[in-house]
Structure formats: structure tokens, C-alpha cells
C-alpha atoms as a PDB file:
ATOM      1  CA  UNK A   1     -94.844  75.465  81.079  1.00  0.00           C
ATOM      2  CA  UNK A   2     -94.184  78.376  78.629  1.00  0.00           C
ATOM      3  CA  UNK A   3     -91.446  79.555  80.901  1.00  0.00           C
ATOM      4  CA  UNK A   4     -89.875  75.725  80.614  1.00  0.00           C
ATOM      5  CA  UNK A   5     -90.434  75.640  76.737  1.00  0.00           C
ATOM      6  CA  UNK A   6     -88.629  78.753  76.500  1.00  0.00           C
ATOM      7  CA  UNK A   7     -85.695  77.914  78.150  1.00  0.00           C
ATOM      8  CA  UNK A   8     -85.574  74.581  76.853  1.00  0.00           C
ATOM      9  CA  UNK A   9     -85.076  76.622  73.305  1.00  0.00           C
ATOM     10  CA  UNK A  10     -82.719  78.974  74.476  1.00  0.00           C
ATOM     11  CA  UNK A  11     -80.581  76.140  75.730  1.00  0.00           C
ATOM     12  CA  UNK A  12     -80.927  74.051  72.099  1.00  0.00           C
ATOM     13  CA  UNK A  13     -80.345  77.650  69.890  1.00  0.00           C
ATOM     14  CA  UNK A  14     -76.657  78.151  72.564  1.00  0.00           C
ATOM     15  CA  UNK A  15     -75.768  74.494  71.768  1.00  0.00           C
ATOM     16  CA  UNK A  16     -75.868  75.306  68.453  1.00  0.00           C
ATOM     17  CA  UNK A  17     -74.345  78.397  68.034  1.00  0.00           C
ATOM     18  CA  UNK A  18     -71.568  77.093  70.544  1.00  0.00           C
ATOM     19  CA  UNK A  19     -71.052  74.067  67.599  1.00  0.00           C
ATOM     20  CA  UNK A  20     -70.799  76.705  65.184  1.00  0.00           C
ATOM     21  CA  UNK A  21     -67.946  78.068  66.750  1.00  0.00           C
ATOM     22  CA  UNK A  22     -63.950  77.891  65.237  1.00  0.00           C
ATOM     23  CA  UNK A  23     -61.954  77.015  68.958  1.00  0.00           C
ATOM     24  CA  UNK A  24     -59.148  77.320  69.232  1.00  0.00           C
ATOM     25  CA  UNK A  25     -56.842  75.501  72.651  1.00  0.00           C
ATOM     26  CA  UNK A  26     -53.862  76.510  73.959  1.00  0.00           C
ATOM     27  CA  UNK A  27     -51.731  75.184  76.956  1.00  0.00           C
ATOM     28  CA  UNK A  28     -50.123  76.761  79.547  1.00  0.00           C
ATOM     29  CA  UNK A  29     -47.348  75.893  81.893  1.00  0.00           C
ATOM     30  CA  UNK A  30     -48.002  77.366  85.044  1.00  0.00           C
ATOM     31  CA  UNK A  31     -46.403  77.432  88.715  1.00  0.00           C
ATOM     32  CA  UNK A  32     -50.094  74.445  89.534  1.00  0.00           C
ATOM     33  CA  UNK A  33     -49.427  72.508  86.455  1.00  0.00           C
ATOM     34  CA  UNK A  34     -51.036  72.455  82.699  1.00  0.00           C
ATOM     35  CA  UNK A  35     -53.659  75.048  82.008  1.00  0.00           C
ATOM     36  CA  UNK A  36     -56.192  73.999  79.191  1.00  0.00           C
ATOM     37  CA  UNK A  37     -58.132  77.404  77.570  1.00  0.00           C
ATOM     38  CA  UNK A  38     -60.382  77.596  74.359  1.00  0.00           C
ATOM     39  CA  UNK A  39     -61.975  79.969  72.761  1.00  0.00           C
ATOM     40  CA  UNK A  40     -62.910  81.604  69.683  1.00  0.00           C
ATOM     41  CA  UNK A  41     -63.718  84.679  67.707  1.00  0.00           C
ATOM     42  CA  UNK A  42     -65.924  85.834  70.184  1.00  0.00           C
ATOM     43  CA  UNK A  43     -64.549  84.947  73.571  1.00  0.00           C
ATOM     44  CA  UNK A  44     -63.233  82.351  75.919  1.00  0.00           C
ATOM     45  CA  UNK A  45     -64.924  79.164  76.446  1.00  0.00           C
ATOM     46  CA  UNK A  46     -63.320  77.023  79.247  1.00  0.00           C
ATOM     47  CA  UNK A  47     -60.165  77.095  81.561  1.00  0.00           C
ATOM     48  CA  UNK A  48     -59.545  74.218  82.539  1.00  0.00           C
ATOM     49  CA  UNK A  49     -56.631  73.469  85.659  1.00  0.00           C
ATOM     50  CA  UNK A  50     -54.934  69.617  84.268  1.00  0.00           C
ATOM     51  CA  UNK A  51     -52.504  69.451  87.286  1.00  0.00           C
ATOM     52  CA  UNK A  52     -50.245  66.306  86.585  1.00  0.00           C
ATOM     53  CA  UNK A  53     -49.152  65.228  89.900  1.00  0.00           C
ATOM     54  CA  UNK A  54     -50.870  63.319  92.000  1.00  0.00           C
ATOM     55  CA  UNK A  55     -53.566  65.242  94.789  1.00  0.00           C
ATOM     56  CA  UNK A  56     -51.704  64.237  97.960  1.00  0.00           C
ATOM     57  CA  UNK A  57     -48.055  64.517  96.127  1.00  0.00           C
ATOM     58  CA  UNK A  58     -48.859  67.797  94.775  1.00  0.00           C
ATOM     59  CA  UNK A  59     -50.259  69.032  98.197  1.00  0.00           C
ATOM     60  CA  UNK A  60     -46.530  68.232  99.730  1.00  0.00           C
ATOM     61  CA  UNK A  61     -45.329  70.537  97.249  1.00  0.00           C
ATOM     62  CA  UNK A  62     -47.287  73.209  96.873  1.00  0.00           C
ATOM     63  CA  UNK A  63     -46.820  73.248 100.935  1.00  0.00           C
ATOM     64  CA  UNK A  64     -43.219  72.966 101.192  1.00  0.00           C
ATOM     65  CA  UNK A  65     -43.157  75.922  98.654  1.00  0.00           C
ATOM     66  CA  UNK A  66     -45.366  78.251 100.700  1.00  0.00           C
ATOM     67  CA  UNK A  67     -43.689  76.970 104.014  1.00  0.00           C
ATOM     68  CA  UNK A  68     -40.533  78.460 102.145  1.00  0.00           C
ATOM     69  CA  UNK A  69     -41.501  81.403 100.587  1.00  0.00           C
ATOM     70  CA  UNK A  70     -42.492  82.721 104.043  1.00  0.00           C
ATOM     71  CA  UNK A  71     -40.444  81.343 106.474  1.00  0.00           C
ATOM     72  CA  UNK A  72     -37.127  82.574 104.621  1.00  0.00           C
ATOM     73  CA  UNK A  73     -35.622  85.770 105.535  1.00  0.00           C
ATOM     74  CA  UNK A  74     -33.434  85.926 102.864  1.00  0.00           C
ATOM     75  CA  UNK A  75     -35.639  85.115  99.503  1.00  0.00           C
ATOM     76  CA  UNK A  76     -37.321  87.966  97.784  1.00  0.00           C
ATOM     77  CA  UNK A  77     -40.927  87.698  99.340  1.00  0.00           C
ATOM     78  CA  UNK A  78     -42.493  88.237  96.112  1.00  0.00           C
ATOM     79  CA  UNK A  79     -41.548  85.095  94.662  1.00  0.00           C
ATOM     80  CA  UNK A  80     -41.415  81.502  95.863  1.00  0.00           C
ATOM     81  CA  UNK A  81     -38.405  80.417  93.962  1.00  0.00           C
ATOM     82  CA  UNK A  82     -37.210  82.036  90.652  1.00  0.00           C
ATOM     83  CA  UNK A  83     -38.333  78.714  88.659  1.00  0.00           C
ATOM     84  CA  UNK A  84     -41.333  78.340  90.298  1.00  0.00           C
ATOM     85  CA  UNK A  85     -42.579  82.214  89.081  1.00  0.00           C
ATOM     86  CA  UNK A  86     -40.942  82.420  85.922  1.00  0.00           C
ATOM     87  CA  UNK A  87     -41.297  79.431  83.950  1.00  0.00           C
ATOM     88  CA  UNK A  88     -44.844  80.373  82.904  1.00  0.00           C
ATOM     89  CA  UNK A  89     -44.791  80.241  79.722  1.00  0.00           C
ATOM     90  CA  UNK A  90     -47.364  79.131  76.582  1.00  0.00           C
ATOM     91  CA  UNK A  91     -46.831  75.913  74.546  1.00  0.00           C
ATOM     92  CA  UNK A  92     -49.315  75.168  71.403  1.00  0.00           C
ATOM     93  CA  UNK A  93     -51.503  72.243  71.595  1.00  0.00           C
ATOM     94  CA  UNK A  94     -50.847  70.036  68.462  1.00  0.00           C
ATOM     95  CA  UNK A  95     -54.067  67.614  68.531  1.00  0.00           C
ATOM     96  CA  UNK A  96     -56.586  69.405  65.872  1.00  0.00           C
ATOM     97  CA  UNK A  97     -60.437  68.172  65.583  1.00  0.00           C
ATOM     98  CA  UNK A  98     -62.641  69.104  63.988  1.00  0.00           C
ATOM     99  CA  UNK A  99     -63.833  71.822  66.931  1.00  0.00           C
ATOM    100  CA  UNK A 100     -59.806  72.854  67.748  1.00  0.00           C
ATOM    101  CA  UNK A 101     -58.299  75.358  65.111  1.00  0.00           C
ATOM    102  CA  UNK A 102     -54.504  75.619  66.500  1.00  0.00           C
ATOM    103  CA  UNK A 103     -52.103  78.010  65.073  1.00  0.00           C
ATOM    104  CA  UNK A 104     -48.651  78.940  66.507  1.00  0.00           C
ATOM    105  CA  UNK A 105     -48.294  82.413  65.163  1.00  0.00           C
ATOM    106  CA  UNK A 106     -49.269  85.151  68.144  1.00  0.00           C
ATOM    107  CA  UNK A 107     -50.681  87.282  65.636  1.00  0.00           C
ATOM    108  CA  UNK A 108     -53.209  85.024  64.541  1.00  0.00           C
ATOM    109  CA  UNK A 109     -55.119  84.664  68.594  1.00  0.00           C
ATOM    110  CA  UNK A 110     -58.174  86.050  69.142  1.00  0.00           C
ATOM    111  CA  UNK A 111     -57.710  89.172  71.236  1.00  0.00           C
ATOM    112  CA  UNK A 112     -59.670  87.722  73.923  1.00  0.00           C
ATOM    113  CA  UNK A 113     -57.104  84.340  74.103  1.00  0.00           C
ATOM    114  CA  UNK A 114     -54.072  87.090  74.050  1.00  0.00           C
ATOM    115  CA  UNK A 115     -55.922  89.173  77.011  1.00  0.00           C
ATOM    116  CA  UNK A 116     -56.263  85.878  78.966  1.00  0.00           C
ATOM    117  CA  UNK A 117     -52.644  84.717  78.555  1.00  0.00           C
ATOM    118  CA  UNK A 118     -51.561  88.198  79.852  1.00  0.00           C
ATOM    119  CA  UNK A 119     -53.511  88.178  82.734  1.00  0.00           C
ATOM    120  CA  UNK A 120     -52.941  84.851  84.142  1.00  0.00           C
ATOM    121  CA  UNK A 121     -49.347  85.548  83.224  1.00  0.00           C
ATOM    122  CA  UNK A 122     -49.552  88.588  85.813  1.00  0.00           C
ATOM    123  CA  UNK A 123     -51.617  87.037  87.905  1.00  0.00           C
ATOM    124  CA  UNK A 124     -48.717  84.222  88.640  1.00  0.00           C
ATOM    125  CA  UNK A 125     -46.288  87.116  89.045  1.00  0.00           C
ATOM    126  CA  UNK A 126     -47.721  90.177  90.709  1.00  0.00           C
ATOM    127  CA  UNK A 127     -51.817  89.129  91.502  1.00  0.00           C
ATOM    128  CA  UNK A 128     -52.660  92.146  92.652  1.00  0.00           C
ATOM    129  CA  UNK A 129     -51.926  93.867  89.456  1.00  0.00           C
ATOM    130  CA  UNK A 130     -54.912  92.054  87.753  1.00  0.00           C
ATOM    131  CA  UNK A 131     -57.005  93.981  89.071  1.00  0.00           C
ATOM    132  CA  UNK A 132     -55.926  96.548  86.973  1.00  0.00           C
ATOM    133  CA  UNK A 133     -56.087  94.501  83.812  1.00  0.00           C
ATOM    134  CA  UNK A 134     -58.818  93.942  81.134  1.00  0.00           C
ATOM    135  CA  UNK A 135     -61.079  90.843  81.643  1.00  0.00           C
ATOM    136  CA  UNK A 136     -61.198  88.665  78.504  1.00  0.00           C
ATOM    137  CA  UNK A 137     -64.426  88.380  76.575  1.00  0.00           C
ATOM    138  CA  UNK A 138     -66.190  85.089  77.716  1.00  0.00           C
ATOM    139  CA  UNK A 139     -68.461  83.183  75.575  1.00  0.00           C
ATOM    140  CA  UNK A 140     -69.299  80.140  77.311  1.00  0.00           C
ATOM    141  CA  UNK A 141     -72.957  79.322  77.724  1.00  0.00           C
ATOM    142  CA  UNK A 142     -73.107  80.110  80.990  1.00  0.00           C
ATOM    143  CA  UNK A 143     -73.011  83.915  80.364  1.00  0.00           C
ATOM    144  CA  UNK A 144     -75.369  84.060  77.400  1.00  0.00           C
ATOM    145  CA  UNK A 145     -78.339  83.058  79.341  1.00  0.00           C
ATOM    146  CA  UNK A 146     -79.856  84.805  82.336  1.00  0.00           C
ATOM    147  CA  UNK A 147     -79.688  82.728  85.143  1.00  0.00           C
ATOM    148  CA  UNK A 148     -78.928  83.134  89.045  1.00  0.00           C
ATOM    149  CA  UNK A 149     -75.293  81.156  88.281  1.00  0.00           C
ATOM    150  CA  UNK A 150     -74.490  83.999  86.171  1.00  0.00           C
ATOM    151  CA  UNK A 151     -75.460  86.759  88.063  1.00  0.00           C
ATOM    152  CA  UNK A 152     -72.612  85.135  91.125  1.00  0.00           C
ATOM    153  CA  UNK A 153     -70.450  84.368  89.068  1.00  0.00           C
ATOM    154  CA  UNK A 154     -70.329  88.153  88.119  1.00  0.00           C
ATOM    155  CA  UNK A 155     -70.914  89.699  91.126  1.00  0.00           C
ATOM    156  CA  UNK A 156     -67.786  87.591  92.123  1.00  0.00           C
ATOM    157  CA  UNK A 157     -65.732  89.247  89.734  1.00  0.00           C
ATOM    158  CA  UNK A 158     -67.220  92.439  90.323  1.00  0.00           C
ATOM    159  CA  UNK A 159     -66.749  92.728  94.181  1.00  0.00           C
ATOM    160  CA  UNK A 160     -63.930  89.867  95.881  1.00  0.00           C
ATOM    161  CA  UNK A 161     -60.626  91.275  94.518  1.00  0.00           C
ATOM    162  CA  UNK A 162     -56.798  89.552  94.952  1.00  0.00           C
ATOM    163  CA  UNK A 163     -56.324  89.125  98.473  1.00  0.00           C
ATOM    164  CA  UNK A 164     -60.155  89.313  99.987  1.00  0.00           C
ATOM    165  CA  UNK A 165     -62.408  86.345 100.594  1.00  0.00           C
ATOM    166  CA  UNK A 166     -65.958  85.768 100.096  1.00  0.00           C
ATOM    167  CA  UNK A 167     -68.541  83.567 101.891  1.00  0.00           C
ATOM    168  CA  UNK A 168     -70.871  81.318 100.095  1.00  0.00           C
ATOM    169  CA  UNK A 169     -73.462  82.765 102.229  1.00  0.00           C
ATOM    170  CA  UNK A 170     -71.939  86.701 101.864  1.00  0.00           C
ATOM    171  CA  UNK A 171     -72.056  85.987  98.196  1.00  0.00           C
ATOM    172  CA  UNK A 172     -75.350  84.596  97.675  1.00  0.00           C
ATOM    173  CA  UNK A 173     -76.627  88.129  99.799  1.00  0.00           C
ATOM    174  CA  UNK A 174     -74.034  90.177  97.065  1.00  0.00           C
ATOM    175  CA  UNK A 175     -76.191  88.077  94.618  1.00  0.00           C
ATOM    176  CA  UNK A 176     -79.740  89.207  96.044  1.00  0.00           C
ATOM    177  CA  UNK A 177     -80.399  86.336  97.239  1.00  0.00           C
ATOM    178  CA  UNK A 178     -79.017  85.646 101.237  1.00  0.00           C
ATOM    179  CA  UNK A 179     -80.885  82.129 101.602  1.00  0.00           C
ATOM    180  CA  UNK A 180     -79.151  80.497  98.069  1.00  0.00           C
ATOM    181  CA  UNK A 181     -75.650  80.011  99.805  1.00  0.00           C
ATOM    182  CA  UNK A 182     -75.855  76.373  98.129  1.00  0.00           C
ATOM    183  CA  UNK A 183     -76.824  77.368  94.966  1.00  0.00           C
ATOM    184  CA  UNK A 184     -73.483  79.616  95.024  1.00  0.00           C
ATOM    185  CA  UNK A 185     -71.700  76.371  95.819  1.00  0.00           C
ATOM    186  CA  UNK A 186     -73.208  74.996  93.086  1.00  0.00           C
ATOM    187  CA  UNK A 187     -72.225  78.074  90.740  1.00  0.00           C
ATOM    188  CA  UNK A 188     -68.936  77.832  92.232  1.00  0.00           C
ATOM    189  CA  UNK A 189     -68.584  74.153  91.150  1.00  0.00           C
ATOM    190  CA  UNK A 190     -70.130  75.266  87.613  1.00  0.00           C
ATOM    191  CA  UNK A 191     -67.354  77.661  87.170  1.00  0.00           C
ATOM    192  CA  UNK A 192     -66.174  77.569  83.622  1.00  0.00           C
ATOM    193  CA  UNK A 193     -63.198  80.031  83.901  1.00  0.00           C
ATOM    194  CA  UNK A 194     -61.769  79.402  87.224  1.00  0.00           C
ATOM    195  CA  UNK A 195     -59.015  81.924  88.542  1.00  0.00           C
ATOM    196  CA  UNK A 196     -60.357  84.989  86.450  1.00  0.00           C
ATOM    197  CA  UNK A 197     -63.180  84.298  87.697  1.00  0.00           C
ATOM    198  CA  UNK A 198     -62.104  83.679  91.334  1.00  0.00           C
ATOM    199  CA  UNK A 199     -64.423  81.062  93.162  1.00  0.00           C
ATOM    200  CA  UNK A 200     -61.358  80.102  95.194  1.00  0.00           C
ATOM    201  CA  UNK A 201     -62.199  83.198  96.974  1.00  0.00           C
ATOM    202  CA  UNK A 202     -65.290  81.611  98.181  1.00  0.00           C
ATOM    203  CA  UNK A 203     -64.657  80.288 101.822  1.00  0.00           C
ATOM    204  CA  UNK A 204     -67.181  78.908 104.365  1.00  0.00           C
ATOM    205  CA  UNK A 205     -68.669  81.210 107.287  1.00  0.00           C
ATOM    206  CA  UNK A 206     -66.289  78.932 109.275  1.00  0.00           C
ATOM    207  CA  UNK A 207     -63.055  80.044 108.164  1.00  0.00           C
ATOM    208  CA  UNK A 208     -62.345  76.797 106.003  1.00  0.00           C
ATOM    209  CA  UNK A 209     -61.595  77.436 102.911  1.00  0.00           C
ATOM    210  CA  UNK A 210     -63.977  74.621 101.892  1.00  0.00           C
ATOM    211  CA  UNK A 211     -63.651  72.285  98.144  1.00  0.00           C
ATOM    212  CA  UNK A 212     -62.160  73.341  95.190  1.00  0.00           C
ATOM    213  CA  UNK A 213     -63.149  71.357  92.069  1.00  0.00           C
ATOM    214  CA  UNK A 214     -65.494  69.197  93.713  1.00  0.00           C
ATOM    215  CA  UNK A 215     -62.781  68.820  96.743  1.00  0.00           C
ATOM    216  CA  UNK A 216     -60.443  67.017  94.380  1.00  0.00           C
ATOM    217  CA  UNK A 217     -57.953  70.380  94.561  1.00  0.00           C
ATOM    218  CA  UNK A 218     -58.265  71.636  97.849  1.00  0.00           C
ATOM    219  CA  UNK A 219     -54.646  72.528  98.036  1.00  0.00           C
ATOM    220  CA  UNK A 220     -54.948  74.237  95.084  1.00  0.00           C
ATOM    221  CA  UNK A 221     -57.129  76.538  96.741  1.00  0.00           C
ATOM    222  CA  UNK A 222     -54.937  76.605  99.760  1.00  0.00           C
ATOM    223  CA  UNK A 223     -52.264  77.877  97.203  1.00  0.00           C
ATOM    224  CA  UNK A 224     -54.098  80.565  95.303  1.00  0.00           C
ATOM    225  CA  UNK A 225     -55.359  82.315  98.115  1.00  0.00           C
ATOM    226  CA  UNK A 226     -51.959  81.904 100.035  1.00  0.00           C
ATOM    227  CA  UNK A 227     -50.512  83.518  97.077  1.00  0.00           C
ATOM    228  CA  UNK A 228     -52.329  86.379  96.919  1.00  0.00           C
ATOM    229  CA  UNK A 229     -52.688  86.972 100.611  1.00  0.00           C
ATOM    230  CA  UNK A 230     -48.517  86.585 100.844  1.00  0.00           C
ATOM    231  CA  UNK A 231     -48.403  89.277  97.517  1.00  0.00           C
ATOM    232  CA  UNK A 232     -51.059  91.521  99.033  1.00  0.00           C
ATOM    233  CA  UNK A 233     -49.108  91.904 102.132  1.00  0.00           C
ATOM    234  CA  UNK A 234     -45.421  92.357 100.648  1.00  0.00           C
END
């Protein structure tokens, strides 16, 4: 009961420190659509993937791409088409609230939005290379409280680099904890900064690659893990 009450004001003193804090959202355009990130002064918040084309549409594409970036002998192997790599680029959201404080001089970012836009900028370029990069600050409430989702979610980071894979049940083992392979599905789901943190990595003990935001992106996850497997191996 203690243990409950305890918790139960943790959770209420995050809320309001999270309402307390100045975000700020930005936009990207990236090779899977719109990219939605906040943050503020003392990390990131959310990522959030907005693709814009509809599931089975976009699954044609993001197929025909990959069936051309490897099946060509004469395109440069590290890129799927030269529009398709390097139109990533950063647009400012215009809608302000009361929680969104949006400015379109670089200078004025948090270092921690800057650090994110660089990596997932080399991460759609060269994936491999983020490996190498410094992970942004997060300050979601996820990682201020001490809780088995936490403790995958960074052991994920930690251990499945660009290119390697990741069982739920492999993971949950990683984790210390070998039976809780649906509670990493669960953590997976949870996932507030998806790509950095990489829970499309996360593949059944089959060999499927299993859901990807609640199975509504599946081919998204198909992508991302083509993409670094086809970059890995270049």
C-alpha cells in the first residue's frame, strides 16, 4: 500500500513538473514522412513518426524503393535514390499553445533538439555512423521514474546497434528478466522516442519482424531495418 502511495506521488509530482516545462516542436521531413519532436530545456520529450500516406499505399512504396536500391547494379548502394536520402531537411512548426514555444532561429534550440536533428539526419544517410554520435538528453516521464520499461528501453540502446536485431524474449533476459518477453512488447509499444531508441530492432524468436506502432506501421519497420541491414553491408 505504501509502495502504491508512493508511486502514485511520484507519478502526480512528474505530471507536474512535465506542465512546467517551455516545449518546444519541430518537424521534420524525412525519407518515412513527417517527424513530430518536442522538447525543452532539459531534454526531449516525444518523437513522434506522422507518415501521410496511406498504410497499404505507403507499403508499395517504401517496397518498390528497397526492391530498387538493391536490385540495381548501377545506383550507388548507399542510397535509394538521391531525393529519397537528401531531402531531409527541418521545417518550423507554426501552431504555438500555450505548451509549444517555436522559434526559427538555430541558435535559439535546446542543445538536446540540435543533437537529435543531427542524428536522425545521419541516421537517414549513413546509420551506422550513429553509433558514433551523442544521444540527446531525454526527459520524458518514462525515464525519470524507475521502472522495468525503462530499464529495456535502455538496455536497448545500450546493446542492439544499426544493423543487429533483438528478440522480445533476448531482450527481456538483457533486461534481467527472461520470462517478461511481453512486458518488453509492451515497453516497445510505450516507446516515446522511437528510432533513437530502436524498438524496431525488436523481432520475434520466429524471424518476423513482428508490429510496429501497434501493427499500424509494419512496413515501416520492414524499412528501417532493411535500411540499416543494406548500409551495414555496403
Amino acid at each position: 500500500m505504501l509502495k502504491m502511495a508512493s508511486r502514485l506521488h511520484q507519478n502526480v509530482a512528474l505530471k507536474e513538473e512535465q506542465s512546467k516545462c517551455k516545449k518546444m516542436h519541430l518537424v521534420l521531413n524525412s525519407p518515412l514522412g513527417k517527424i513530430q519532436m518536442s522538447g525543452c530545456e532539459k531534454g526531449i520529450h516525444e518523437i513522434k513518426l506522422q507518415p501521410e500516406v496511406a498504410p497499404e499505399k505507403r507499403s508499395e512504396i517504401l517496397r518498390v524503393e528497397l526492391n530498387d536500391k538493391t536490385s540495381s547494379k548501377h545506383r550507388n548502394p548507399l542510397m535509394l535514390s538521391e531525393s529519397f536520402y537528401f531531402e531531409f531537411c527541418v521545417c518550423w512548426k507554426k501552431e504555438v499553445s500555450f505548451t509549444c514555444d517555436v522559434s526559427k532561429e538555430p541558435e535559439e534550440m535546446t542543445e538536446s533538439l540540435k543533437e537529435c536533428i543531427a542524428w536522425l539526419e545521419t541516421y537517414f544517410r549513413e546509420p551506422w555512423l550513429t553509433d558514433k554520435l551523442p544521444i540527446p538528453t531525454f526527459h520524458h516521464p518514462v525515464f525519470q521514474q524507475d521502472t522495468f520499461t525503462r530499464k529495456v528501453l535502455e538496455t536497448l540502446l545500450k546493446n542492439v546497434k544499426s544493423g543487429d536485431t533483438v528478440t522480445y524474449k533476448k531482450l527481456a533476459d538483457l533486461s534481467g528478466n527472461s520470462s517478461a518477453a511481453r512486458a518488453v512488447g509492451g515497453a516497445m509499444k510505450n516507446n516515446p522516442v522511437p528510432i533513437i531508441i530502436p524498438c524496431h530492432r525488436v523481432i520475434c524468436s520466429s524471424g518476423e519482424v513482428g508490429n510496429y506502432m501497434g501493427g499500424k506501421e509494419n512496413c515501416l519497420k520492414e524499412w528501417l531495418l532493411a535500411h540499416e541491414k543494406i548500409q551495414k553491408s555496403a
